[in-house]
C-alpha atoms as a PDB file:
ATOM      1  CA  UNK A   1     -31.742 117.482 -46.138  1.00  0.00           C
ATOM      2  CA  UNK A   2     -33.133 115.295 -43.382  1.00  0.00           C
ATOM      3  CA  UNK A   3     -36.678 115.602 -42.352  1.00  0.00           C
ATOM      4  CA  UNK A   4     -38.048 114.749 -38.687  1.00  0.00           C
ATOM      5  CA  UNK A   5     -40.973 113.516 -37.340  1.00  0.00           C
ATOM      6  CA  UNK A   6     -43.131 116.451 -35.066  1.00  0.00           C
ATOM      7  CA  UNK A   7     -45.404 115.311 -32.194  1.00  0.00           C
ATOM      8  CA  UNK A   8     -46.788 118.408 -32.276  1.00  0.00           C
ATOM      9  CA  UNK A   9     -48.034 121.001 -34.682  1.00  0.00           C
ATOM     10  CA  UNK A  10     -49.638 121.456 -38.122  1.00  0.00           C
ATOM     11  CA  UNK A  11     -46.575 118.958 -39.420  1.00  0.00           C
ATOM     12  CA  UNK A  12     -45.843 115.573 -39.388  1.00  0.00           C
ATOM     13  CA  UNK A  13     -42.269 116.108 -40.771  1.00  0.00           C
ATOM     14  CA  UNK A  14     -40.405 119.082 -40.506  1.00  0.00           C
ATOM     15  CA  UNK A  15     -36.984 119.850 -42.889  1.00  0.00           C
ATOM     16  CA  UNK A  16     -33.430 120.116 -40.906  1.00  0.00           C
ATOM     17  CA  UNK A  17     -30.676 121.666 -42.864  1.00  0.00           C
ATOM     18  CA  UNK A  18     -27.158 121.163 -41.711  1.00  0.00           C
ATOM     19  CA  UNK A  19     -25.461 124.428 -41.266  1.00  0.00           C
ATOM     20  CA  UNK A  20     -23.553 123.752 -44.441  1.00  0.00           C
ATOM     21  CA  UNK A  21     -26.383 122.839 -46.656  1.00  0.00           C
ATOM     22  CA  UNK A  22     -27.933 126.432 -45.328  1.00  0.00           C
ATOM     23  CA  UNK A  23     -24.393 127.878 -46.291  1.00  0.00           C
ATOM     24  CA  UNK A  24     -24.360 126.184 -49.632  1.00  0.00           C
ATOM     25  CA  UNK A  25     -27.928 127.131 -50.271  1.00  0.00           C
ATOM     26  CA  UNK A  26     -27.376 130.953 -49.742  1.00  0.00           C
ATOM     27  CA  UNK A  27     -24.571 131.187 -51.746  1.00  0.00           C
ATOM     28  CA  UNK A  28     -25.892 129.458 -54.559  1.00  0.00           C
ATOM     29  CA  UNK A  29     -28.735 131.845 -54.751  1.00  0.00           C
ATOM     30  CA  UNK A  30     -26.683 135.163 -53.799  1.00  0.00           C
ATOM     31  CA  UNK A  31     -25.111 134.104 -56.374  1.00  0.00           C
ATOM     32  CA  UNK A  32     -27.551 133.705 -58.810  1.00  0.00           C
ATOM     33  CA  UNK A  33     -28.798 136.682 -58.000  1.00  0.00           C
ATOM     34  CA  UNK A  34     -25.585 138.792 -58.312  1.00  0.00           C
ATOM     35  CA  UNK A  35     -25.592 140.096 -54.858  1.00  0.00           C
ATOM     36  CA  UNK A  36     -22.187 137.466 -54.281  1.00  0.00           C
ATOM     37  CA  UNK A  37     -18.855 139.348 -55.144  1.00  0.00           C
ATOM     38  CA  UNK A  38     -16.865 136.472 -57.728  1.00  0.00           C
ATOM     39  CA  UNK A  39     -13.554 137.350 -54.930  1.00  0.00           C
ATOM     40  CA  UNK A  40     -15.821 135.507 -52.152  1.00  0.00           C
ATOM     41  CA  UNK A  41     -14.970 132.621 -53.735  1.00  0.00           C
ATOM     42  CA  UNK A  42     -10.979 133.016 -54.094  1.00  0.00           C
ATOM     43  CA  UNK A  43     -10.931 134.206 -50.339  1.00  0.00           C
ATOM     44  CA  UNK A  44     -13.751 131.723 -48.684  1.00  0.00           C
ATOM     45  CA  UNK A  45     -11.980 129.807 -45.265  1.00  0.00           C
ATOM     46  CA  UNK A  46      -9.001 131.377 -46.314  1.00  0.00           C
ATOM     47  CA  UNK A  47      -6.987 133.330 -43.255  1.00  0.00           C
ATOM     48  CA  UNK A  48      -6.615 136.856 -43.988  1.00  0.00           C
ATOM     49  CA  UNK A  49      -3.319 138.235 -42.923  1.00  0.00           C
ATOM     50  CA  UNK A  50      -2.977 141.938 -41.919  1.00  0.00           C
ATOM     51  CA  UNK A  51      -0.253 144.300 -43.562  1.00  0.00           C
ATOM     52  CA  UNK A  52       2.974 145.064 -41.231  1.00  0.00           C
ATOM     53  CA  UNK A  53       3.006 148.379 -42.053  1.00  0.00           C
ATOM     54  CA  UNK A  54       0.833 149.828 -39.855  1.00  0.00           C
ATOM     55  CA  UNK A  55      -0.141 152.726 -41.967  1.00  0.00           C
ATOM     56  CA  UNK A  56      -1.487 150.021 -44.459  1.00  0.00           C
ATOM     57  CA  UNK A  57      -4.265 147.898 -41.625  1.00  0.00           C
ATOM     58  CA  UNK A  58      -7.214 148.913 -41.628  1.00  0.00           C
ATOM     59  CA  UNK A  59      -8.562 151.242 -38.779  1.00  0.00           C
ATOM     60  CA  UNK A  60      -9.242 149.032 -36.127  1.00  0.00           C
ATOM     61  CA  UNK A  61     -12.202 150.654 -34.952  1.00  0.00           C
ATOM     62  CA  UNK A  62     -14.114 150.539 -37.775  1.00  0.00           C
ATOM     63  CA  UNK A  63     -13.021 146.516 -37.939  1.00  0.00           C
ATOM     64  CA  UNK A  64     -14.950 146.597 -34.396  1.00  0.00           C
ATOM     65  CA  UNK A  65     -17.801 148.255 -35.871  1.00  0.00           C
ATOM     66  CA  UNK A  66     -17.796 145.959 -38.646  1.00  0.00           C
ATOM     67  CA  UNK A  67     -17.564 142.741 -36.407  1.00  0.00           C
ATOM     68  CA  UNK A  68     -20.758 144.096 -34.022  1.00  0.00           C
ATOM     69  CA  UNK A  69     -22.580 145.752 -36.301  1.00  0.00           C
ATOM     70  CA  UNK A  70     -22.184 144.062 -40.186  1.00  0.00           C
ATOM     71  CA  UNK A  71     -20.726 140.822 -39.827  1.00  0.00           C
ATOM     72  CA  UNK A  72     -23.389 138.011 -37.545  1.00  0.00           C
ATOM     73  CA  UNK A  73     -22.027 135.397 -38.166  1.00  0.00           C
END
């Protein structure tokens, strides 16, 4: 963590987190809490690859509603 100095404000040094020391930090304590499935770990920045058989993929609608609606990343 690096701190910064404010010229303004109630602070004179204010915490910056990179955005992986923020990603680290939540899933150490999503983890901790249980709320992190153990497979995130197997499949984190791995590519997912959809089935060829079509009757196997996963409704693509519901992959849009997923994408706008769950996922915010």
């Amino acid at each position: 963590m690096k701190t910064f100095k404010a010229k303004k404000g109630p602070f004179q040094e204010r915490p910056f987190y990179s955005s992986q020391e923020i990603e680290q930090i939540c899933i150490d304590e999503l983890s901790s809490a249980g709320f992190l499935p153990k497979g995130y770990y197997l499949m984190h920045g791995q590519q997912l690859v959809m089935p060829e058989r079509l009757e196997l993929q996963p409704d693509r609608e519901i992959l849009k509603w997923h994408n706008d609606a769950v996922y915010l990343g």
